[in-house]
N, C-alpha and C. Protein backbone atom coordinates (compact mmCIF):
# COMPACT_ATOMS: atom_id res chain seq x y z
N UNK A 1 -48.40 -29.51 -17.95
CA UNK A 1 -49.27 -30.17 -17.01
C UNK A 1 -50.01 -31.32 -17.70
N UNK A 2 -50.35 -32.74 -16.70
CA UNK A 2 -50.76 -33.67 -17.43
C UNK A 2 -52.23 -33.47 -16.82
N UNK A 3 -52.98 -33.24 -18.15
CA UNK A 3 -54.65 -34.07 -17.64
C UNK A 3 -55.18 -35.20 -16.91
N UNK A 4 -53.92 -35.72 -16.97
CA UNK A 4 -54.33 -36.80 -16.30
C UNK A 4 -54.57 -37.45 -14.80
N UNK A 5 -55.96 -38.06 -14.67
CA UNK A 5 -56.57 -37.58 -13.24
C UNK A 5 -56.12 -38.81 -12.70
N UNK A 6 -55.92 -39.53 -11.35
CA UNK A 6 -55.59 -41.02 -10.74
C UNK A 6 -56.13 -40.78 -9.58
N UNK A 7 -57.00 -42.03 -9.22
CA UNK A 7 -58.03 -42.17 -8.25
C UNK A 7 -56.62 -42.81 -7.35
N UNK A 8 -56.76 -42.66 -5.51
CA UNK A 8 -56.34 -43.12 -4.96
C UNK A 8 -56.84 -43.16 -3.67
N UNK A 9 -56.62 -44.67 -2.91
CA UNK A 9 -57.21 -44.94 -1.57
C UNK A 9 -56.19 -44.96 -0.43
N UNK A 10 -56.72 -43.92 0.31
CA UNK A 10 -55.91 -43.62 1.68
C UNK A 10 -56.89 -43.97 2.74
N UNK A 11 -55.96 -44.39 4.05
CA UNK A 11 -56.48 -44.59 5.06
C UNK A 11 -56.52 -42.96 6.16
N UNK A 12 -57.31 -42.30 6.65
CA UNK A 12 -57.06 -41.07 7.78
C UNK A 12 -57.69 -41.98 8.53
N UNK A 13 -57.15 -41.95 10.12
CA UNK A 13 -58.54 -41.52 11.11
C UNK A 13 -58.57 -43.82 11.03
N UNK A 14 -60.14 -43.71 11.15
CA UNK A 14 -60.27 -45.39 10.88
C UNK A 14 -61.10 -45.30 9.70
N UNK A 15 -61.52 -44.49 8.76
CA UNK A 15 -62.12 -44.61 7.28
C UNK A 15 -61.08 -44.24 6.71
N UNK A 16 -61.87 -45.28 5.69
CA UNK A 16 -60.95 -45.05 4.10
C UNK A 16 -60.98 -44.41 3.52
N UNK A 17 -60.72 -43.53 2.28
CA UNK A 17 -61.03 -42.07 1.19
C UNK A 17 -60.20 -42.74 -0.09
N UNK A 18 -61.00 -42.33 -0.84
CA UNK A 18 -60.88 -42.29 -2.38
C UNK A 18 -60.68 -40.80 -2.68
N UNK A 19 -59.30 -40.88 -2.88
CA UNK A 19 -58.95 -39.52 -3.58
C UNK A 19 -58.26 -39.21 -4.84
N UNK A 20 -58.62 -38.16 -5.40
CA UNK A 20 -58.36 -38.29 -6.90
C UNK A 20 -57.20 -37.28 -6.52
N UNK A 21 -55.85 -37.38 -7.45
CA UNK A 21 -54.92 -36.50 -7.40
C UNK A 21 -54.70 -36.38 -8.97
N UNK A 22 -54.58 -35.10 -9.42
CA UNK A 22 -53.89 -34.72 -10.84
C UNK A 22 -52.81 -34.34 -11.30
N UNK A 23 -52.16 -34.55 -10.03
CA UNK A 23 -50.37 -33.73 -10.38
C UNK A 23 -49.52 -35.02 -9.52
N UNK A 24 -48.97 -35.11 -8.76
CA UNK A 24 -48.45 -36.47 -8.49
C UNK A 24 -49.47 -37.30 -7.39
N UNK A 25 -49.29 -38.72 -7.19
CA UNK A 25 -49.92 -39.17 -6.79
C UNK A 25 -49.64 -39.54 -5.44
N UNK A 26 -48.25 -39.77 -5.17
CA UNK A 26 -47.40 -39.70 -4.23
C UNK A 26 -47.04 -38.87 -3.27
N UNK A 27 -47.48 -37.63 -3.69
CA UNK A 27 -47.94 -36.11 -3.07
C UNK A 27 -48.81 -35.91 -1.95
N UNK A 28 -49.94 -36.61 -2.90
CA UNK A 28 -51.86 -37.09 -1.86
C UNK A 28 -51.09 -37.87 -0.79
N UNK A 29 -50.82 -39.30 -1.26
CA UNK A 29 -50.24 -40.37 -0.75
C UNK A 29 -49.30 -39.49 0.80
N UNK A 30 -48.87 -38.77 0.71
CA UNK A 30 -47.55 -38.34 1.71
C UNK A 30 -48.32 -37.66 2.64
N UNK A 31 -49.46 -36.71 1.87
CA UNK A 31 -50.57 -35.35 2.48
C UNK A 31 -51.71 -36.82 3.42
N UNK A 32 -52.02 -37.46 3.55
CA UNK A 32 -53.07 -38.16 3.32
C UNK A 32 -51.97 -39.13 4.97
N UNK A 33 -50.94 -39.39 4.67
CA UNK A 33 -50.09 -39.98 6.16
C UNK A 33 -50.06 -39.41 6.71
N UNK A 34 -49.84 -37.85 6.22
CA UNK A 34 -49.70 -36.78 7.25
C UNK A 34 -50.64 -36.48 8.05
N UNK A 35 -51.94 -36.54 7.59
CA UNK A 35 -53.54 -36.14 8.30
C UNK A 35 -53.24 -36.94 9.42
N UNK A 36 -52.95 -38.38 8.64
CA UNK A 36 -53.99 -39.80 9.66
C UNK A 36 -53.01 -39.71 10.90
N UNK A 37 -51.60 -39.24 10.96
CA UNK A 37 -50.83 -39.36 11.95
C UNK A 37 -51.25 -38.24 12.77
N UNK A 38 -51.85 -37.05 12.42
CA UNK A 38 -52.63 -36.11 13.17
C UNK A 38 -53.68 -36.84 13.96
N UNK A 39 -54.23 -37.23 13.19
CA UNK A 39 -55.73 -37.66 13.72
C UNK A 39 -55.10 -38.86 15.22
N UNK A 40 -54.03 -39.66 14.63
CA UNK A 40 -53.83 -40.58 15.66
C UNK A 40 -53.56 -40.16 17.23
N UNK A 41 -52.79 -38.74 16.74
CA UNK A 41 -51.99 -38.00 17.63
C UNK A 41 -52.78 -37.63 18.66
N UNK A 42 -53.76 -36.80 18.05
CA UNK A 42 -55.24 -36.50 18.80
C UNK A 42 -56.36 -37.26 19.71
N UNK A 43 -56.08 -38.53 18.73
CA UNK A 43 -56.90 -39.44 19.55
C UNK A 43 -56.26 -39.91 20.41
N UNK A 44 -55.12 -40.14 20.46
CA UNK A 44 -54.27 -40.77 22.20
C UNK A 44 -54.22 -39.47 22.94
N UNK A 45 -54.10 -38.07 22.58
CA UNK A 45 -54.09 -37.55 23.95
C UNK A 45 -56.14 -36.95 24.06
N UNK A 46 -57.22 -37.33 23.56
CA UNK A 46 -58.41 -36.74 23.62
C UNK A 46 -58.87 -38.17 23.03
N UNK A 47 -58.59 -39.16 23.88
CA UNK A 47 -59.73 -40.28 23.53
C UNK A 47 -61.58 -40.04 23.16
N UNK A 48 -61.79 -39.11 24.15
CA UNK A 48 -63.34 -38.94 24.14
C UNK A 48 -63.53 -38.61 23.67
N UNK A 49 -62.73 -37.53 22.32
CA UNK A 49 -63.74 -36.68 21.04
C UNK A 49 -64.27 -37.84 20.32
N UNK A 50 -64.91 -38.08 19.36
CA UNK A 50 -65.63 -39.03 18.57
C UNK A 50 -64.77 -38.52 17.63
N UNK A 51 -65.21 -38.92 16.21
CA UNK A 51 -63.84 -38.46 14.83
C UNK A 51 -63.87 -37.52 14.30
N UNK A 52 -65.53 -37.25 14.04
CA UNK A 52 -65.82 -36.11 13.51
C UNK A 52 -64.75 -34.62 14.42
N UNK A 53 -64.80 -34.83 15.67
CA UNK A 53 -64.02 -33.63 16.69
C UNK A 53 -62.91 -33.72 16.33
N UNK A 54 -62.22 -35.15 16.21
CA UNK A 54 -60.86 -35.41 16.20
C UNK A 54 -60.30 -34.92 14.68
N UNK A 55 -61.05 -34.99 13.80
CA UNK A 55 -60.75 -34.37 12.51
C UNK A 55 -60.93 -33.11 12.37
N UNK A 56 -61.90 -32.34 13.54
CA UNK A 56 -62.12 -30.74 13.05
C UNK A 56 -60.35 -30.30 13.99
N UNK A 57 -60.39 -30.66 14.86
CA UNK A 57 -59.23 -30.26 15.77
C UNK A 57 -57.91 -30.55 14.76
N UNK A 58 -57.74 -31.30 14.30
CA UNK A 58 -56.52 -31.58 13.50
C UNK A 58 -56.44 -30.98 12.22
N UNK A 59 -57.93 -30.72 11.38
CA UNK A 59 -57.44 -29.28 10.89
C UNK A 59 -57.23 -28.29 11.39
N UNK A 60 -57.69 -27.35 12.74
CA UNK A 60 -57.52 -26.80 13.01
C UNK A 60 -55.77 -26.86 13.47
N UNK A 61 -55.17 -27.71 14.02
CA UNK A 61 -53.89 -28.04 14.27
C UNK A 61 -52.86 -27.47 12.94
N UNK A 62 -53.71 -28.16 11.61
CA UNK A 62 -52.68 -28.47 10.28
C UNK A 62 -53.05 -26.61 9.81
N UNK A 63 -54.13 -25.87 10.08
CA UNK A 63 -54.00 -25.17 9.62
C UNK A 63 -53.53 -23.84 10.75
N UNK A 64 -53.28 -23.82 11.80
CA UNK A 64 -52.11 -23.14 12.38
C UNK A 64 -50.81 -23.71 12.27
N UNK A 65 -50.60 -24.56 12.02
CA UNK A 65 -49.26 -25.22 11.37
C UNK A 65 -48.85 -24.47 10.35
N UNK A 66 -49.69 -24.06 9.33
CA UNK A 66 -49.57 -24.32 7.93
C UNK A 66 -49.57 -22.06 8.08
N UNK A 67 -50.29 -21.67 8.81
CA UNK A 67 -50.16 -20.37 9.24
C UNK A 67 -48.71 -19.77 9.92
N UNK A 68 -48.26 -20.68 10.38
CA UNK A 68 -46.91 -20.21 11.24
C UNK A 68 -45.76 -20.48 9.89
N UNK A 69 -46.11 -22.03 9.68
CA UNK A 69 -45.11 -22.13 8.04
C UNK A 69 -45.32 -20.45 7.34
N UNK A 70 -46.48 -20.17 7.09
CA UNK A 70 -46.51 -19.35 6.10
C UNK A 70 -45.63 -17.85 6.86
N UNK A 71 -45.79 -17.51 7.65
CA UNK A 71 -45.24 -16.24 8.38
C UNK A 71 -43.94 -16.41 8.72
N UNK A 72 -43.35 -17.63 8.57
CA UNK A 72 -42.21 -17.57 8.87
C UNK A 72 -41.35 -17.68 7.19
N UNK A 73 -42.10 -17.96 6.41
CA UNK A 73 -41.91 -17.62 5.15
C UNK A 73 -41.77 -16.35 4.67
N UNK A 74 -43.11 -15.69 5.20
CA UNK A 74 -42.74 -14.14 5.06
C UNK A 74 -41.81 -13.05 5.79
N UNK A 75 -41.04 -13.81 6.72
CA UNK A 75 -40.10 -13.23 7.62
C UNK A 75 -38.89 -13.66 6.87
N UNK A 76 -38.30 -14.94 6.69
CA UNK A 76 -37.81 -15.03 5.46
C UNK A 76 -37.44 -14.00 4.53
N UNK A 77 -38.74 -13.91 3.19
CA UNK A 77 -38.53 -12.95 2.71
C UNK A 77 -38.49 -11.60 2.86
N UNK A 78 -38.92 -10.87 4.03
CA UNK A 78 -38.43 -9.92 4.65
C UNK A 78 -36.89 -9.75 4.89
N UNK A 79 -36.47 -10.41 5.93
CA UNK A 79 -35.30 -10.87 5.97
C UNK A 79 -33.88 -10.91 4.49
N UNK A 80 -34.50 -11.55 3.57
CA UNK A 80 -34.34 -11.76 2.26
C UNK A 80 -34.36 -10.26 1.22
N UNK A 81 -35.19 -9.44 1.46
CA UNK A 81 -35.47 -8.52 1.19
C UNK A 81 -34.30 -6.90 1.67
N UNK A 82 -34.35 -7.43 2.74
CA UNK A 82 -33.63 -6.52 3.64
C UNK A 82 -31.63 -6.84 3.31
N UNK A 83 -31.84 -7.92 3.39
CA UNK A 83 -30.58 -8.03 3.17
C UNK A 83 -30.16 -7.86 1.49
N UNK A 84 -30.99 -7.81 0.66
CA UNK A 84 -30.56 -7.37 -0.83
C UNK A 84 -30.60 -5.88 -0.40
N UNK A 85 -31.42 -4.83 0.48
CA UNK A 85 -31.32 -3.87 0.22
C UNK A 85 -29.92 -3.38 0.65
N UNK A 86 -29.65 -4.20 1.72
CA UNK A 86 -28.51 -3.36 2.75
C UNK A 86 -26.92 -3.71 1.38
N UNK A 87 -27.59 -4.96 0.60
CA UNK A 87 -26.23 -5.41 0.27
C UNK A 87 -26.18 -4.07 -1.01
N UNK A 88 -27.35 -3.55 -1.79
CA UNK A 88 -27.09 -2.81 -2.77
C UNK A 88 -26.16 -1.33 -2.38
N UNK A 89 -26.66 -0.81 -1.15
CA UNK A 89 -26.26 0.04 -0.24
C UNK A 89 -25.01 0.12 -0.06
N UNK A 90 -24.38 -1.01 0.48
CA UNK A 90 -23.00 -1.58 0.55
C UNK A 90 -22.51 -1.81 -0.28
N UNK A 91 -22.72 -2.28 -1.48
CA UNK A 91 -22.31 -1.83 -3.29
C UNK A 91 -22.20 -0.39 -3.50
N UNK A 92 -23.24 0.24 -3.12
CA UNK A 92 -22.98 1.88 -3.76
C UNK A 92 -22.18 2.58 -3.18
N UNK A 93 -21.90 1.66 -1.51
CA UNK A 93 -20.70 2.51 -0.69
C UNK A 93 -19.31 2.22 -1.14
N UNK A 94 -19.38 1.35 -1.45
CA UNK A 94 -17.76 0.57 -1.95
C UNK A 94 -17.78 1.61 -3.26
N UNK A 95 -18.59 1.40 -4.30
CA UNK A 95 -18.15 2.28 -5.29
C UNK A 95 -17.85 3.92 -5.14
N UNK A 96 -18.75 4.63 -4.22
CA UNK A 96 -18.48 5.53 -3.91
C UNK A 96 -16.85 5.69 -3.36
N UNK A 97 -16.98 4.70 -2.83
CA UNK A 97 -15.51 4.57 -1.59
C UNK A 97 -14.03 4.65 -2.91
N UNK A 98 -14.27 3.83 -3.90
CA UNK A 98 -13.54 3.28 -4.37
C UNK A 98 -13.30 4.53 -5.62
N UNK A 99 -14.34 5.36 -6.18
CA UNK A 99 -14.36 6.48 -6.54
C UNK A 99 -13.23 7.58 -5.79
N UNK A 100 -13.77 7.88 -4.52
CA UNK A 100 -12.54 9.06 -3.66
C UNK A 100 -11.49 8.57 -4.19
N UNK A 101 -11.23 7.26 -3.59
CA UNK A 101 -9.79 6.24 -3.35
C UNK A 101 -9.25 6.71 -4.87
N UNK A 102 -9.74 6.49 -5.96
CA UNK A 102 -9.21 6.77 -7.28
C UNK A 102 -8.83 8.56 -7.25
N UNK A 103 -10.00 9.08 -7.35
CA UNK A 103 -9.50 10.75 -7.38
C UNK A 103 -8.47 11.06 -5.92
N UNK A 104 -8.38 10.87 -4.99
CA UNK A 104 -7.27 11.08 -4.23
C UNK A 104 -6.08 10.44 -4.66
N UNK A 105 -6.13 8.87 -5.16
CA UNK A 105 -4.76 8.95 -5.64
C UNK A 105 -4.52 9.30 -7.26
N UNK A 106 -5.31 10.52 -7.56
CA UNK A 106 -5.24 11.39 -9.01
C UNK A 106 -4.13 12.42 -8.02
N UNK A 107 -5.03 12.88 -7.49
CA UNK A 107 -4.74 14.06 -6.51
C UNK A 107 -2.98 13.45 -5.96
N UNK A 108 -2.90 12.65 -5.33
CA UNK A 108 -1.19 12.53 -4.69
C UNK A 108 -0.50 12.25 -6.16
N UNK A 109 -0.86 11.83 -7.12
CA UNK A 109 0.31 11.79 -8.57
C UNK A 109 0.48 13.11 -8.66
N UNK A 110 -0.65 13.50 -9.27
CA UNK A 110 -0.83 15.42 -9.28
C UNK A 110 0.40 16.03 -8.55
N UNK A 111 0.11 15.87 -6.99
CA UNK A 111 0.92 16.81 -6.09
C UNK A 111 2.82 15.89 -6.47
N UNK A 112 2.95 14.90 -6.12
CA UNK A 112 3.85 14.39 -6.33
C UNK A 112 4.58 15.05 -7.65
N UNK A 113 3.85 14.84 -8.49
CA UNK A 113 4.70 15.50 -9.78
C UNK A 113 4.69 16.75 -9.85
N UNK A 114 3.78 17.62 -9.08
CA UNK A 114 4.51 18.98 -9.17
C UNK A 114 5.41 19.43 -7.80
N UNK A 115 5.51 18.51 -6.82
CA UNK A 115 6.50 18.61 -5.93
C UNK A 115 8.23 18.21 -6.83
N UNK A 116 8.04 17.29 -7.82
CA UNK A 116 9.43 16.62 -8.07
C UNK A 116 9.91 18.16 -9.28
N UNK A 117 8.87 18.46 -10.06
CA UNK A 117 9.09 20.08 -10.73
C UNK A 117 9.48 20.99 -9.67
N UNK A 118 8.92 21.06 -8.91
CA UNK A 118 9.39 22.09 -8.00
C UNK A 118 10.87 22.24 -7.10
N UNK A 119 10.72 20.67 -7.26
CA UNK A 119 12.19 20.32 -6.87
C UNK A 119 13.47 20.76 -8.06
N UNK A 120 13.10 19.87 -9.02
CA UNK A 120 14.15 20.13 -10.12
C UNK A 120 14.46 21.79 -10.45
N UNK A 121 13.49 22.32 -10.72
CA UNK A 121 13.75 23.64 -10.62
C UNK A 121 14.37 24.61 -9.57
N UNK A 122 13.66 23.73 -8.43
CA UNK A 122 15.05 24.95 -7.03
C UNK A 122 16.42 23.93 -7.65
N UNK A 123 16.54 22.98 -7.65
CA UNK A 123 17.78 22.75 -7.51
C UNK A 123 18.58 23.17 -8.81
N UNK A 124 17.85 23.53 -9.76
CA UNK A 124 18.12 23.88 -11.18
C UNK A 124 18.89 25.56 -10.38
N UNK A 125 17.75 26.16 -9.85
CA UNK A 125 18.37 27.73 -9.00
C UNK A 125 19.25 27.74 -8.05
N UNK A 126 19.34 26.53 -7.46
CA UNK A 126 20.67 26.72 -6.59
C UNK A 126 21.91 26.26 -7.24
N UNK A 127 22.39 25.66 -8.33
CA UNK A 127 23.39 25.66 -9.06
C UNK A 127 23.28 26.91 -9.88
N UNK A 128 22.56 27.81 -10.41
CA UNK A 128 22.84 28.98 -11.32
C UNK A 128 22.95 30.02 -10.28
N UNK A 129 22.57 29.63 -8.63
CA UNK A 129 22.69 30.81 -7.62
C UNK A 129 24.21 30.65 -6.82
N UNK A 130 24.87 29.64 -7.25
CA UNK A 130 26.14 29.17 -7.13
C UNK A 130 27.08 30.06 -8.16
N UNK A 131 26.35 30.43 -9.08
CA UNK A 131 27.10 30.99 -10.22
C UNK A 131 27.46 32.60 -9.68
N UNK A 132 25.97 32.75 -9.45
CA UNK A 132 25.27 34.40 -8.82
C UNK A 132 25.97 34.81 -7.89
N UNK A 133 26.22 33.86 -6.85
CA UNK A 133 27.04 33.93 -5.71
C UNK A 133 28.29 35.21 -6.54
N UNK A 134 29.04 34.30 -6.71
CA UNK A 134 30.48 35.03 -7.30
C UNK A 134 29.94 36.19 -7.90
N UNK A 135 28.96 36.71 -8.45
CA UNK A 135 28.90 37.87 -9.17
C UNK A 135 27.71 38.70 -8.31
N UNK A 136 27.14 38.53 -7.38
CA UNK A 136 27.02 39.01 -6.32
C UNK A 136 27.70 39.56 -5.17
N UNK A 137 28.71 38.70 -5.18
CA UNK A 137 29.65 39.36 -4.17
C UNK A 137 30.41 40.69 -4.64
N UNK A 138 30.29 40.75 -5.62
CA UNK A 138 31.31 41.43 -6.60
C UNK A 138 30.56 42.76 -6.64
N UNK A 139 28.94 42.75 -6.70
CA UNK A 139 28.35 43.42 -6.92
C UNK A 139 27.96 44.60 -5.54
N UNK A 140 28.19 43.51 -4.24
CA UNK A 140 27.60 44.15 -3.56
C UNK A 140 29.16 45.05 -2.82
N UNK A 141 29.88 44.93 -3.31
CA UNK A 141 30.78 46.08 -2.91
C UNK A 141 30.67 47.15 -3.74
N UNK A 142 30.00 47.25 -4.89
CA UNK A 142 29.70 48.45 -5.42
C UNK A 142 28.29 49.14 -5.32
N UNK A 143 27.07 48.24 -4.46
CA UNK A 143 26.35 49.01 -3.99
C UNK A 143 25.46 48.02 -3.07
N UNK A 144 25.06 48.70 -2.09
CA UNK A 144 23.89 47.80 -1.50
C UNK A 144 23.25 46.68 -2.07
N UNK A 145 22.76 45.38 -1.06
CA UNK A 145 21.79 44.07 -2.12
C UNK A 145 20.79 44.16 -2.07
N UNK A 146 20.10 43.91 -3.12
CA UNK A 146 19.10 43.76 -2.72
C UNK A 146 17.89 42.48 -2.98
N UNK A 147 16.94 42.10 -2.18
CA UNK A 147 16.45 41.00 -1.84
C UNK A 147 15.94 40.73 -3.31
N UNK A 148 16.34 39.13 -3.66
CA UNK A 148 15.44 38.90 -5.04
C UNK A 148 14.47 37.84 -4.27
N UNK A 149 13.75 37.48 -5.33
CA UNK A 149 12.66 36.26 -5.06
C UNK A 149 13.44 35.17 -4.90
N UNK A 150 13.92 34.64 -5.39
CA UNK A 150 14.69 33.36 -5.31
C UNK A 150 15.73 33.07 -3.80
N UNK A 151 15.69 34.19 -3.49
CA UNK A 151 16.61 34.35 -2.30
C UNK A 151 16.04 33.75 -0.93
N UNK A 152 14.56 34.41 -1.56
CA UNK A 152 13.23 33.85 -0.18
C UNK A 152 13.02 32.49 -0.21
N UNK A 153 12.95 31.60 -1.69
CA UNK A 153 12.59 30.44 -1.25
C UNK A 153 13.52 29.22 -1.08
N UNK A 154 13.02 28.56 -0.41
CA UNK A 154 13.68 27.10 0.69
C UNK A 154 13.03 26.21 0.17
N UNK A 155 14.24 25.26 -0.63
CA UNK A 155 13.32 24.33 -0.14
C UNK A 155 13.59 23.16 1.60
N UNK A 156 12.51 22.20 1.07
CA UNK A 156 12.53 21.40 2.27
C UNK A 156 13.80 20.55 2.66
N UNK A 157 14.62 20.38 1.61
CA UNK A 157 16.17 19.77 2.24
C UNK A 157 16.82 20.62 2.68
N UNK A 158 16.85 22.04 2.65
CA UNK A 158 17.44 23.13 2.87
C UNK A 158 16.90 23.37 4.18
N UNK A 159 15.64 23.21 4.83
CA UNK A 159 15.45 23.76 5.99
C UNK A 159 15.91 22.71 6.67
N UNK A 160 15.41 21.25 6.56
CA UNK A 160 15.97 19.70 7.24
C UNK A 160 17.95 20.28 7.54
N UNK A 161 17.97 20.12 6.33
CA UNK A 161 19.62 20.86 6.85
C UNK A 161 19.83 22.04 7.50
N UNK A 162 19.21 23.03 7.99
CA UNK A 162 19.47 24.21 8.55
C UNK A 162 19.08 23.27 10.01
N UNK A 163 17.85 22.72 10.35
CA UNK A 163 17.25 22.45 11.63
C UNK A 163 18.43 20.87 11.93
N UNK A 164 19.23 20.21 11.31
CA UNK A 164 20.21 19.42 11.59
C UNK A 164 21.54 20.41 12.42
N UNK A 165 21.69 21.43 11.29
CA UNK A 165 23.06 22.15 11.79
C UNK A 165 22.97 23.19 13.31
N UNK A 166 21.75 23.60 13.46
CA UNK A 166 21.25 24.35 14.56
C UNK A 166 21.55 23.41 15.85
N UNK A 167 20.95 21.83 15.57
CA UNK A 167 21.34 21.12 16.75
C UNK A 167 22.91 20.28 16.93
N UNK A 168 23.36 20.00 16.13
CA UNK A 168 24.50 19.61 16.25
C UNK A 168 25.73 20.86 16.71
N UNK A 169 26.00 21.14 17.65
CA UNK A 169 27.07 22.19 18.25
C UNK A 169 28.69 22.12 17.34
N UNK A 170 28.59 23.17 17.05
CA UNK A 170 30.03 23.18 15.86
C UNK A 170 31.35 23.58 16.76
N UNK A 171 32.20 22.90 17.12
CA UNK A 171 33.69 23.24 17.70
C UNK A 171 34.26 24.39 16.67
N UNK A 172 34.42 23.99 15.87
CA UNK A 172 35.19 25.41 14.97
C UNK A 172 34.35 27.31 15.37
N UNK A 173 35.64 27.70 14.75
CA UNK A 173 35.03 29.14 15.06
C UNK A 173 35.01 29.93 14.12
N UNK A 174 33.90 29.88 13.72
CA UNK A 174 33.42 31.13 12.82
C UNK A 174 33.68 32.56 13.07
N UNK A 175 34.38 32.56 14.26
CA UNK A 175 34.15 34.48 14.51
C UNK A 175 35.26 35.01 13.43
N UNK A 176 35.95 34.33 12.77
CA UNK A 176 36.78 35.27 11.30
C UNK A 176 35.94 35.41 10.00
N UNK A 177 35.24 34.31 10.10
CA UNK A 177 33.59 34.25 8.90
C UNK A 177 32.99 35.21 9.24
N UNK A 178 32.53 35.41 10.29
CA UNK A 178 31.86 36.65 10.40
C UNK A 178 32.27 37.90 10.47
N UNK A 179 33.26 37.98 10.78
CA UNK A 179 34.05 39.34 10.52
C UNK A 179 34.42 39.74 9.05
N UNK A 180 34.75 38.89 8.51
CA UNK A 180 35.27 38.57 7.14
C UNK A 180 33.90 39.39 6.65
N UNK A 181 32.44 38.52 6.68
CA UNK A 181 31.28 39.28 6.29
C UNK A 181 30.54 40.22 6.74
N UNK A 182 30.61 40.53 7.77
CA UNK A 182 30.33 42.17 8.33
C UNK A 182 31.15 43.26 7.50
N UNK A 183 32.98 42.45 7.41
CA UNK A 183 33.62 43.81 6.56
C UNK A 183 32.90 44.53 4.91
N UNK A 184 32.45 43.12 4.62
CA UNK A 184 32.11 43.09 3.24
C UNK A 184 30.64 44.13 3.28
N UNK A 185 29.63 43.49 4.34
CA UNK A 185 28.68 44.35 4.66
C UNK A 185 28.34 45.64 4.41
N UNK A 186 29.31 46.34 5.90
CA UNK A 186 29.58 47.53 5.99
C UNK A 186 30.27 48.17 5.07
N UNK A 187 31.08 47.38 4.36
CA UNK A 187 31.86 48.53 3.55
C UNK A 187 33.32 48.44 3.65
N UNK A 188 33.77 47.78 4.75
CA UNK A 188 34.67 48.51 5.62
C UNK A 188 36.10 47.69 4.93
């Protein structure tokens, strides 16, 4: 800040003023047009106040002016305020958001890779149950079968193919397949 003080002469109103400004001078100068164009304003629509009126009224004017400036400043920063809060909010939701989004797609690798194990391995059991087959059959003419674990589970291409063959109607005739395996069944 400069110490330094500068006297200056403005016209308000129809007197002159000597005013000292310490920060720009051009400032006063701008504040000082601004009054006198008040004061003018006043006096064309209230000829009859004398100046002294015409100057209390035009502060009164500059300082509800200067009251509404200010409140609409503080609505502003309200405004201003509000919207940093909502935006931090909306940051913590995205990260939150973006958090699930990561552990769910932990969660589908997870399942994915123990679906493709689960796969390799039935299909690992249905080629060694291809084997079983033949020595199953063999077996069950020398005594009753009986249910293993592996027998129970399906997988999902296995049922897709069972629920394909159910709807497609087969011309051929199985009734010697089935006789063929009833004999084996029974015994007979």
């Amino acid at each position: 800040m400069s110490d330094r003080v500068e006297r200056i002469r403005v016209r308000i109103g129809k007197m002159t003023y000597q005013l000292t400004a310490s920060d720009d001078p051009q400032k006063m100068r701008d504040i000082a047009v601004t009054a006198n164009a008040m004061m003018e304003q006043i006096a064309k629509r209230q000829p009859q106040l004398n100046q002294i009126s015409q100057a209390v009224l035009a502060l009164v004017n500059a300082v509800g002016m200067m009251q509404e400036a200010h409140e609409k400043r503080q609505e502003a920063y309200e405004s201003r305020d509000l919207a940093e809060r909502t935006t931090e909010e909306i940051r913590a939701e995205l990260m939150r958001l973006r958090e699930q989004f990561w552990q769910m797609k932990k969660e589908l690798l997870y399942y994915r890779n123990l679906c493709e194990i689960y796969e390799t391995k039935l299909s690992e059991r249905m080629l060694s149950s291809d084997d079983e087959k033949v020595i199953r059959t063999a077996r069950k003419r020398r005594r009753p079968r009986r249910t293993m674990i592996g027998d129970l589970q399906v997988t999902i291409e296995d049922t897709i193919q069972n629920n394909i063959d159910d709807q497609v109607p087969d011309d051929t005739d199985d009734s010697a397949e089935n006789t063929l395996y009833m004999s084996e069944d029974t015994g007979v």
